[in-house]
PDB file of N, CA and C in Angstrom:
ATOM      1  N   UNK A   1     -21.704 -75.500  84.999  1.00  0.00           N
ATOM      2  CA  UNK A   1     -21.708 -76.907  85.298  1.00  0.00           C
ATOM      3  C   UNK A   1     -23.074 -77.486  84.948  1.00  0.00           C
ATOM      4  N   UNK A   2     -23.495 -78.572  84.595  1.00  0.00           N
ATOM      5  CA  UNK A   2     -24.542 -79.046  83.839  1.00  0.00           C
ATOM      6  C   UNK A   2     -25.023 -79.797  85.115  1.00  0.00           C
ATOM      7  N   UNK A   3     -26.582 -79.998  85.102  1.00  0.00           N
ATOM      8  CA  UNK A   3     -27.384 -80.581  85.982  1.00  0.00           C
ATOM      9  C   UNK A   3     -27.727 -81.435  85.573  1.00  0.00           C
ATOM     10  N   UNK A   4     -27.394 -82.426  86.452  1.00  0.00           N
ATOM     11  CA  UNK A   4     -27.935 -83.994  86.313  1.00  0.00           C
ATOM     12  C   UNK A   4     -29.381 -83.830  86.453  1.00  0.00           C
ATOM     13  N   UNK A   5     -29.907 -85.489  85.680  1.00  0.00           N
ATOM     14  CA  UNK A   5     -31.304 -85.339  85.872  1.00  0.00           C
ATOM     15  C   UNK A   5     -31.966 -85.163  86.885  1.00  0.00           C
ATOM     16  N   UNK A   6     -31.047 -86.042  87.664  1.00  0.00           N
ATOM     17  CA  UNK A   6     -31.730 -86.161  89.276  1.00  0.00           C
ATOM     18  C   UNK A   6     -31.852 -84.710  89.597  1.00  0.00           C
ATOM     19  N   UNK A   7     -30.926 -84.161  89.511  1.00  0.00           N
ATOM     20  CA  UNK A   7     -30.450 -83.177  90.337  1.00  0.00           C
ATOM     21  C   UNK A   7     -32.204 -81.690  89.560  1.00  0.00           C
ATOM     22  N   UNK A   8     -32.088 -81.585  88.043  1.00  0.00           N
ATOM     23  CA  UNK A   8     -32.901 -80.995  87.640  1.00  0.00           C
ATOM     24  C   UNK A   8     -35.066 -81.790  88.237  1.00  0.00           C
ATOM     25  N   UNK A   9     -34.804 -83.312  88.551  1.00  0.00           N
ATOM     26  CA  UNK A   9     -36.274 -83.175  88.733  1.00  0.00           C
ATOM     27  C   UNK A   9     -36.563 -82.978  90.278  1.00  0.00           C
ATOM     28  N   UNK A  10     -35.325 -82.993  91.092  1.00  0.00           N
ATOM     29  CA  UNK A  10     -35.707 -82.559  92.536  1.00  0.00           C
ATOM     30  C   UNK A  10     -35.688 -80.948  92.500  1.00  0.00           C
ATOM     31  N   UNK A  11     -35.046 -79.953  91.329  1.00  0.00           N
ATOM     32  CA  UNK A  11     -35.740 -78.974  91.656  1.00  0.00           C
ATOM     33  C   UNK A  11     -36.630 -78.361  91.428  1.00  0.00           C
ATOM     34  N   UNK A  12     -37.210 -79.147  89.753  1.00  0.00           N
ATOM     35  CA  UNK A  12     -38.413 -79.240  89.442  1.00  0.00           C
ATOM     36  C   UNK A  12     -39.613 -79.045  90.614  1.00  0.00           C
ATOM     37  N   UNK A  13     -39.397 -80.277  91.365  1.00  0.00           N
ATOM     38  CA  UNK A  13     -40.466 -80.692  92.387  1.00  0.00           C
ATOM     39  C   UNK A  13     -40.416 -79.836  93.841  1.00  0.00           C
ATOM     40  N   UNK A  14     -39.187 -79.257  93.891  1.00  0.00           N
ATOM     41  CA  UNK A  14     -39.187 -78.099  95.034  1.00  0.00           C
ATOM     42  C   UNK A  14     -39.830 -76.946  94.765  1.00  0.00           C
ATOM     43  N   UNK A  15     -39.629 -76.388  93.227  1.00  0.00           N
ATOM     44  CA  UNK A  15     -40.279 -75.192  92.507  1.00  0.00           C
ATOM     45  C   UNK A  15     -41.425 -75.330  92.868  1.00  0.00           C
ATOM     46  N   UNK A  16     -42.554 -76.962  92.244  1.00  0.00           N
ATOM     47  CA  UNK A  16     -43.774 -77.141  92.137  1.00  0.00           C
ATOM     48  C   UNK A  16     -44.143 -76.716  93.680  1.00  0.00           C
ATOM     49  N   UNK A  17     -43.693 -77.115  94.450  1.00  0.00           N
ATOM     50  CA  UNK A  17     -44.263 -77.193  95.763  1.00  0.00           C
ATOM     51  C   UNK A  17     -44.107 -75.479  96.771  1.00  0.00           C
ATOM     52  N   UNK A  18     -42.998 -74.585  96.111  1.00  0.00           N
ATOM     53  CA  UNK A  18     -42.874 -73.337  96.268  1.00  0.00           C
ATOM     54  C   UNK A  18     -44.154 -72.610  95.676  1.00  0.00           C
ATOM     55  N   UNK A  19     -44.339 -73.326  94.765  1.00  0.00           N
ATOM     56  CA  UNK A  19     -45.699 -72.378  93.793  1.00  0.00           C
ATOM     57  C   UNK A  19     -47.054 -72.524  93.958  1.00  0.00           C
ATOM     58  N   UNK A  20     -47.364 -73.699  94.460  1.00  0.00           N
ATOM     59  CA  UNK A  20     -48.191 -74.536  94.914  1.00  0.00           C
ATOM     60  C   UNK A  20     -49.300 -74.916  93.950  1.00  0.00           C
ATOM     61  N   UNK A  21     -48.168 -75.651  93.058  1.00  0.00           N
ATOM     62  CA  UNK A  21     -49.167 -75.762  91.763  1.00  0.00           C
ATOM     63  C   UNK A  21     -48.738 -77.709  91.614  1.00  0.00           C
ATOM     64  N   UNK A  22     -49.243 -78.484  91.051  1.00  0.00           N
ATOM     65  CA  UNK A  22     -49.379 -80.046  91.399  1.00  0.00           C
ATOM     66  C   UNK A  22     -47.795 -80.319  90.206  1.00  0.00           C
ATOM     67  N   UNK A  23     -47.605 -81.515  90.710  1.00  0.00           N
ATOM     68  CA  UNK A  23     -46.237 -81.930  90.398  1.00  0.00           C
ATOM     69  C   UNK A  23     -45.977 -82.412  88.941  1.00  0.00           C
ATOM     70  N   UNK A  24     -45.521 -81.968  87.771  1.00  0.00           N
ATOM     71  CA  UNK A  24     -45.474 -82.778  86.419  1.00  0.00           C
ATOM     72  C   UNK A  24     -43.913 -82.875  86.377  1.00  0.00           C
ATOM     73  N   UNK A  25     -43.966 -83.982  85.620  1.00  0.00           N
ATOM     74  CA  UNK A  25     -42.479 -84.505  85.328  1.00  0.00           C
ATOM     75  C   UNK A  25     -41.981 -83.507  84.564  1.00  0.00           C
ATOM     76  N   UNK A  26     -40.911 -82.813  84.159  1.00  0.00           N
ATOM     77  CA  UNK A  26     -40.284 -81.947  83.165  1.00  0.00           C
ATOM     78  C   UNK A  26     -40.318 -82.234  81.826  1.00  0.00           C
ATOM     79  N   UNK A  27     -40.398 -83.303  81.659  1.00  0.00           N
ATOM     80  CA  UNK A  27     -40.347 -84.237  80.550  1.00  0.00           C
ATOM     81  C   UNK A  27     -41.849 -84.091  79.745  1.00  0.00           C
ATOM     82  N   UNK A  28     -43.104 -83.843  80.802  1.00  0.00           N
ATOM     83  CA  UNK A  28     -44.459 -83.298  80.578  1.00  0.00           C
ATOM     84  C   UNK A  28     -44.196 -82.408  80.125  1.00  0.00           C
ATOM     85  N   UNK A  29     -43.969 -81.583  80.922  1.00  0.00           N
ATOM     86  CA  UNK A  29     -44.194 -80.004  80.689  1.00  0.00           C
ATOM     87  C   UNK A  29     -43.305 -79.124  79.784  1.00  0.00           C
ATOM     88  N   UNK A  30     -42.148 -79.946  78.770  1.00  0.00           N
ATOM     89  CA  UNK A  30     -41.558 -79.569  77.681  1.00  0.00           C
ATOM     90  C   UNK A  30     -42.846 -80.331  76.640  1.00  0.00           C
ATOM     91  N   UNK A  31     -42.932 -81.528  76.709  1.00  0.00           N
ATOM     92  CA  UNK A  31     -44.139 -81.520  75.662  1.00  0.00           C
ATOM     93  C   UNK A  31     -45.345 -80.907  75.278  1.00  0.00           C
ATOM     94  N   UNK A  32     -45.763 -80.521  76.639  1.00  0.00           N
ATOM     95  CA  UNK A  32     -46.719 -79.706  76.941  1.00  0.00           C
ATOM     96  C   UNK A  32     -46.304 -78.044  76.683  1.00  0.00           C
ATOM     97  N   UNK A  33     -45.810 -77.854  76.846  1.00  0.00           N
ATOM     98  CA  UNK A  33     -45.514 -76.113  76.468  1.00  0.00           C
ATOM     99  C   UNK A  33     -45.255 -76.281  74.870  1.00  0.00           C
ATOM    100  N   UNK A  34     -44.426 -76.980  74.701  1.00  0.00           N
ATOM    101  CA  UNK A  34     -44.141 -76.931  73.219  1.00  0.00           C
ATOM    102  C   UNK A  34     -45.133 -77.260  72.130  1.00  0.00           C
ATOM    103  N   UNK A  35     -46.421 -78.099  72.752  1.00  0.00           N
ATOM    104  CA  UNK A  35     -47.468 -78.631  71.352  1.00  0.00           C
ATOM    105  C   UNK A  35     -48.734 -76.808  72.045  1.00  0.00           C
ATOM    106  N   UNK A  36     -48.510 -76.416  73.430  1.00  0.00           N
ATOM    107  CA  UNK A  36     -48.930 -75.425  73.427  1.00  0.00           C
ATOM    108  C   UNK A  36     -48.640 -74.264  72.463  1.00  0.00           C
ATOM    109  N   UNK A  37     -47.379 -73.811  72.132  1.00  0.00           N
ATOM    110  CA  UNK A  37     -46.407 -73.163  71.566  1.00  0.00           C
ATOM    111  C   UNK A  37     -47.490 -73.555  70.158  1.00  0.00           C
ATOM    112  N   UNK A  38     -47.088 -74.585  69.195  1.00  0.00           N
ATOM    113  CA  UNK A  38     -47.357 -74.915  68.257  1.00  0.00           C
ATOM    114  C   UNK A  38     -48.861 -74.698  68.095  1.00  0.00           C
ATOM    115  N   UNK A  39     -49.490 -74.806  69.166  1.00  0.00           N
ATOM    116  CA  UNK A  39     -50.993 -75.064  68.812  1.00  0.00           C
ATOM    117  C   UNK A  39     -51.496 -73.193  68.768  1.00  0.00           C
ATOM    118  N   UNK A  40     -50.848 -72.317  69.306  1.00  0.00           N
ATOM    119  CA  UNK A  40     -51.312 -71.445  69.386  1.00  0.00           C
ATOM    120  C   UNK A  40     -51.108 -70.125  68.625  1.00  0.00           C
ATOM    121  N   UNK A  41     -50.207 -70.592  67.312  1.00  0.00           N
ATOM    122  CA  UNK A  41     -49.969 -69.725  66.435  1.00  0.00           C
ATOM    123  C   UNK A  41     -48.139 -69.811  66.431  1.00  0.00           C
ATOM    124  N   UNK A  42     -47.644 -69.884  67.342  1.00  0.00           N
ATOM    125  CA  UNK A  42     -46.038 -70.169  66.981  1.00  0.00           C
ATOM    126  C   UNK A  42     -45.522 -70.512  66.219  1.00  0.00           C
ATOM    127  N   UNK A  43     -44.954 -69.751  64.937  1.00  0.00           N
ATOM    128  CA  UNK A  43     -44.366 -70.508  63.594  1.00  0.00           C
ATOM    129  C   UNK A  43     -43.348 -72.166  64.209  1.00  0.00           C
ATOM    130  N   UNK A  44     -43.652 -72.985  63.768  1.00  0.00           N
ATOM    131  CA  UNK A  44     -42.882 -74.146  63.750  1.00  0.00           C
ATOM    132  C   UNK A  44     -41.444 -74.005  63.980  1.00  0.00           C
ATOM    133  N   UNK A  45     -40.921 -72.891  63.078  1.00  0.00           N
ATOM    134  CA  UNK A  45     -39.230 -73.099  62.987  1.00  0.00           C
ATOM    135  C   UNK A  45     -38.787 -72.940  64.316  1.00  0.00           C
ATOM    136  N   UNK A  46     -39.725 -71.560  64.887  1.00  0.00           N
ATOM    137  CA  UNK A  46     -39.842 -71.189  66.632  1.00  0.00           C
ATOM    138  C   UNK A  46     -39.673 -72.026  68.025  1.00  0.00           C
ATOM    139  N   UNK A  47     -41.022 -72.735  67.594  1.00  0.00           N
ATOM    140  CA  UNK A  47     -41.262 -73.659  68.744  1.00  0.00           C
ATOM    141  C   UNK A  47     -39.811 -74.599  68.124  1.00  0.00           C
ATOM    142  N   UNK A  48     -39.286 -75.359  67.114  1.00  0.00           N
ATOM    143  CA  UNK A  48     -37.963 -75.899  67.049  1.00  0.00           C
ATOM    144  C   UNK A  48     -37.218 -75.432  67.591  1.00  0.00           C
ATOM    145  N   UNK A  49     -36.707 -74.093  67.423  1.00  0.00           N
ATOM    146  CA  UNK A  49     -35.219 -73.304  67.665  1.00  0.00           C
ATOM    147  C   UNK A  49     -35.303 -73.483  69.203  1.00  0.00           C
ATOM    148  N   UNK A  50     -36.818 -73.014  70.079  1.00  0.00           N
ATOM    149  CA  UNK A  50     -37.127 -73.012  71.589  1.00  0.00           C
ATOM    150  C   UNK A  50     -36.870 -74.236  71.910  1.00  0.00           C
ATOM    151  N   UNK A  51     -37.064 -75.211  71.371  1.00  0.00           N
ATOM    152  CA  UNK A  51     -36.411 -76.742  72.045  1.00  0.00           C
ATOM    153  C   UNK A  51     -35.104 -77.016  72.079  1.00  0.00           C
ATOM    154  N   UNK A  52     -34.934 -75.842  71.378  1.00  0.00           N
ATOM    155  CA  UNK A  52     -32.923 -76.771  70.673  1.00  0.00           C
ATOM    156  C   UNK A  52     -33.089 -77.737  69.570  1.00  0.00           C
ATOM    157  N   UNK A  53     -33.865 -77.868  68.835  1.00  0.00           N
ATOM    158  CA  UNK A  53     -34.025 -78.962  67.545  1.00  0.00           C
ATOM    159  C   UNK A  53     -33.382 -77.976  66.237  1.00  0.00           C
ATOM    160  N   UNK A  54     -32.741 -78.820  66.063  1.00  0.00           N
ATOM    161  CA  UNK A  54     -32.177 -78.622  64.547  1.00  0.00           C
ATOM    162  C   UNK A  54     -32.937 -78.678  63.470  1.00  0.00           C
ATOM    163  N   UNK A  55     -33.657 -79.748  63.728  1.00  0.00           N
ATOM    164  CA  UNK A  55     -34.448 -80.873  62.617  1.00  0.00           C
ATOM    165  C   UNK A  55     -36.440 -80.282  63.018  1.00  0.00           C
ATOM    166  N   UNK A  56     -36.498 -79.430  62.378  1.00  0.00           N
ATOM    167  CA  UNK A  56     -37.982 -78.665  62.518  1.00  0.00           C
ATOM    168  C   UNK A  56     -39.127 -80.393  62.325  1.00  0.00           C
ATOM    169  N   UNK A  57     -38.463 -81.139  61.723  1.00  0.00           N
ATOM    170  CA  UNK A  57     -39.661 -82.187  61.669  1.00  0.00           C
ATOM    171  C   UNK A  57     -39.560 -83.362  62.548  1.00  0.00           C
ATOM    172  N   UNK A  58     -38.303 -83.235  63.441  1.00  0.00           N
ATOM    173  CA  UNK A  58     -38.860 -83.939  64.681  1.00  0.00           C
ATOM    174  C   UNK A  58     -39.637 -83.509  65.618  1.00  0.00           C
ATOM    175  N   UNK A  59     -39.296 -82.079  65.920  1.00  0.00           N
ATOM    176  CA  UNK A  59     -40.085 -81.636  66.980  1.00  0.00           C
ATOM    177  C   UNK A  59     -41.039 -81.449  66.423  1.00  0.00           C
ATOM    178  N   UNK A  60     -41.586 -81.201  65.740  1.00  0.00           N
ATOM    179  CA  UNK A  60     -43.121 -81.487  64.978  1.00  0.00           C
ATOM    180  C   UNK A  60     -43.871 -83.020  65.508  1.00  0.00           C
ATOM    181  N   UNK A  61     -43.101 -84.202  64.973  1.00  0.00           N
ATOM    182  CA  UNK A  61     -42.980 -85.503  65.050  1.00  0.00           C
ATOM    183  C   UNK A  61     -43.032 -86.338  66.584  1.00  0.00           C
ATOM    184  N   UNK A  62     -42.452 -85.213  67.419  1.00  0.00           N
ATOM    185  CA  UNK A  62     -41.815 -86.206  68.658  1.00  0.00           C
ATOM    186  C   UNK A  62     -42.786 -85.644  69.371  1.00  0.00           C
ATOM    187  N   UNK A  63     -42.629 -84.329  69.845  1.00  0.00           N
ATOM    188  CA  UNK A  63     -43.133 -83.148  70.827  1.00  0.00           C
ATOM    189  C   UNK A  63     -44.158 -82.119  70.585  1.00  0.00           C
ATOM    190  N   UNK A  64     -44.696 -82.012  69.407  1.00  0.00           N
ATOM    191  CA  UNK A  64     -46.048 -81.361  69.396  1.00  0.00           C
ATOM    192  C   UNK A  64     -47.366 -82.634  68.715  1.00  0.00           C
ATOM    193  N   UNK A  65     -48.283 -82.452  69.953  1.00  0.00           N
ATOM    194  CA  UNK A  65     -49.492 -82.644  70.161  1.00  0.00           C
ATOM    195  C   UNK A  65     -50.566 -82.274  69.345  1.00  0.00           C
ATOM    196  N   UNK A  66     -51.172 -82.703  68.441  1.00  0.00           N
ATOM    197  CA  UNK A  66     -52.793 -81.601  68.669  1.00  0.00           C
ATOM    198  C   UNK A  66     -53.780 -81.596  69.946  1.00  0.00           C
ATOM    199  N   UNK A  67     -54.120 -80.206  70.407  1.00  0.00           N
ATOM    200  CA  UNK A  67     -55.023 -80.373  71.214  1.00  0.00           C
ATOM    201  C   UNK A  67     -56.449 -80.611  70.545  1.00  0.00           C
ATOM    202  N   UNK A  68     -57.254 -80.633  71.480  1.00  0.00           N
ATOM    203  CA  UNK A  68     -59.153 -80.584  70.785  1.00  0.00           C
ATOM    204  C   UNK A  68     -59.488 -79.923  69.906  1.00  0.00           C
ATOM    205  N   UNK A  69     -58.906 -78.675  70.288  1.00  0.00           N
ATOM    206  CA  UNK A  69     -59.685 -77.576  69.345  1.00  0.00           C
ATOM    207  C   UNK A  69     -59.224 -77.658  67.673  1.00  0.00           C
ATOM    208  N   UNK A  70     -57.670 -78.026  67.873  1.00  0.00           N
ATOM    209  CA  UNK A  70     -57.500 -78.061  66.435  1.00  0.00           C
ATOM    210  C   UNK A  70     -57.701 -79.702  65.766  1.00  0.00           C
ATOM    211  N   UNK A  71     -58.226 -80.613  66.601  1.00  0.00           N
ATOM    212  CA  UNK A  71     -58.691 -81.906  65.710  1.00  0.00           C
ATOM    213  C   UNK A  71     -60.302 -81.700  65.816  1.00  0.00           C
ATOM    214  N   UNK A  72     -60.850 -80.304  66.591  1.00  0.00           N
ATOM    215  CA  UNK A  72     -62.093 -80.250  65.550  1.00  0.00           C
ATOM    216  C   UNK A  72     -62.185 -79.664  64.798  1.00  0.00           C
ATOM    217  N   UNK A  73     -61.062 -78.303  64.570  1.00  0.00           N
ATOM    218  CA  UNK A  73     -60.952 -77.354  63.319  1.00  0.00           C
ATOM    219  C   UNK A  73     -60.898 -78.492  62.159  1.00  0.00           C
ATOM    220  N   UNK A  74     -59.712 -79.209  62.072  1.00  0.00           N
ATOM    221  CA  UNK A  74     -59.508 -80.484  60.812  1.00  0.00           C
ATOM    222  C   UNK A  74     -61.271 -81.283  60.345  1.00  0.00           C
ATOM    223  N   UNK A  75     -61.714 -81.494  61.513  1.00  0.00           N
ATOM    224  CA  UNK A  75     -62.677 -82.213  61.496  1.00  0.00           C
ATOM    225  C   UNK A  75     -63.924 -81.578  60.954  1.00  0.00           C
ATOM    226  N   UNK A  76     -64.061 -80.278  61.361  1.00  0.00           N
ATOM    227  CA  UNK A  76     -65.156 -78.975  60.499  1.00  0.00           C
ATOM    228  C   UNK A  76     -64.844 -78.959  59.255  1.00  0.00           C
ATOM    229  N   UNK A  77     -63.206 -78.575  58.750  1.00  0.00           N
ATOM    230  CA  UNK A  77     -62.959 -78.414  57.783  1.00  0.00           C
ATOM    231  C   UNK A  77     -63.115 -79.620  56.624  1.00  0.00           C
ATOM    232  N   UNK A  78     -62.694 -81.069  57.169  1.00  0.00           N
ATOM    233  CA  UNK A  78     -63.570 -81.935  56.377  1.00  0.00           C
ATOM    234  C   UNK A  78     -64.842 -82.004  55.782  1.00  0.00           C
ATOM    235  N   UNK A  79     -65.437 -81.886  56.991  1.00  0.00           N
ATOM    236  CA  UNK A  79     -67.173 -82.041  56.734  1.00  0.00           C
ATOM    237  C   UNK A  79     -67.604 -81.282  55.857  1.00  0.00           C
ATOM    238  N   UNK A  80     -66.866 -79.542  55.671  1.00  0.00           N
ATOM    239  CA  UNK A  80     -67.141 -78.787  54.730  1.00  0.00           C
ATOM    240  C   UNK A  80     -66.879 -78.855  53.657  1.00  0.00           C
ATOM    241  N   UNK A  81     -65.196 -79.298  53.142  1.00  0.00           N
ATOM    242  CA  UNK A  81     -64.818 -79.943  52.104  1.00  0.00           C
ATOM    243  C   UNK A  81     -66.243 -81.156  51.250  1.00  0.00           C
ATOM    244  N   UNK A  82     -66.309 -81.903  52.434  1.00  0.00           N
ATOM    245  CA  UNK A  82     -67.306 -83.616  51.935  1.00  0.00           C
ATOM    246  C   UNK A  82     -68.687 -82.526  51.477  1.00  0.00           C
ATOM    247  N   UNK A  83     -68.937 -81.472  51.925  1.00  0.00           N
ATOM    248  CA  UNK A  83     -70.432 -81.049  51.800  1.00  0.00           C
ATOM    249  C   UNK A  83     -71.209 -81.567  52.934  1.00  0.00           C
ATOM    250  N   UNK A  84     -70.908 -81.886  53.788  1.00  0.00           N
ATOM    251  CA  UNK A  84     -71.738 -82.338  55.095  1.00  0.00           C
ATOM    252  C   UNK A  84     -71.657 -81.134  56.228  1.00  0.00           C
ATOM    253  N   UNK A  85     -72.811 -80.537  56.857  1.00  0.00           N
ATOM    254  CA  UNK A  85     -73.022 -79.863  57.813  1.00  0.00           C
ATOM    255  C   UNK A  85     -72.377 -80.514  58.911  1.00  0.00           C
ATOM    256  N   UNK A  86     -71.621 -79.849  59.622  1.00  0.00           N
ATOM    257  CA  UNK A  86     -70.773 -79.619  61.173  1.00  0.00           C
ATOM    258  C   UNK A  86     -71.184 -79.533  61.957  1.00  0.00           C
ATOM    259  N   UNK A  87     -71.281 -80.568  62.966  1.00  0.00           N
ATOM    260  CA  UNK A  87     -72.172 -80.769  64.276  1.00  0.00           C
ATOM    261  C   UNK A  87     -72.009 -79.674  65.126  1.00  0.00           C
ATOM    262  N   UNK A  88     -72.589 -78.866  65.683  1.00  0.00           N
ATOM    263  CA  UNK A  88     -72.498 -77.600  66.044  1.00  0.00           C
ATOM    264  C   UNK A  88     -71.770 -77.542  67.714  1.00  0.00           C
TER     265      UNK A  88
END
């Protein structure tokens, strides 16, 4: 039988409070695991198939994030490309 939303974020929020860890919407914490997923070496098709996406370039598009580290990797890798030293 399929769980309503309601029904999935009140047990969301019973879990959180069993674990005693602070409350995120589900809706967070699929975006959040998934640009985690992506950011940390997870081939793409992966972190897709783990969402249920068909379409590898939405969940790319919709649901993965860059974190810091990899918009300063991009950002090193520019500077090196331009010939400009990388703020350390």
């Amino acid at each position: 039988m399929p769980v309503q939303d309601g029904q999935a974020s009140a047990r969301g929020a019973k879990a959180h409070g069993a674990a005693g860890v602070r409350r995120v919407r589900l809706y967070d914490a699929r975006h959040a695991c998934l640009s985690w997923m992506a950011n940390n070496g997870v081939p793409d098709t992966v972190v897709s198939a783990w969402a249920g996406h068909s379409d590898l370039s939405f969940t790319k598009r919709v649901y993965v994030h860059p974190d810091p580290q990899s918009l300063k990797a991009g950002s090193d890798k520019l500077s090196e490309l331009l010939g400009a030293q990388a703020p350390a």
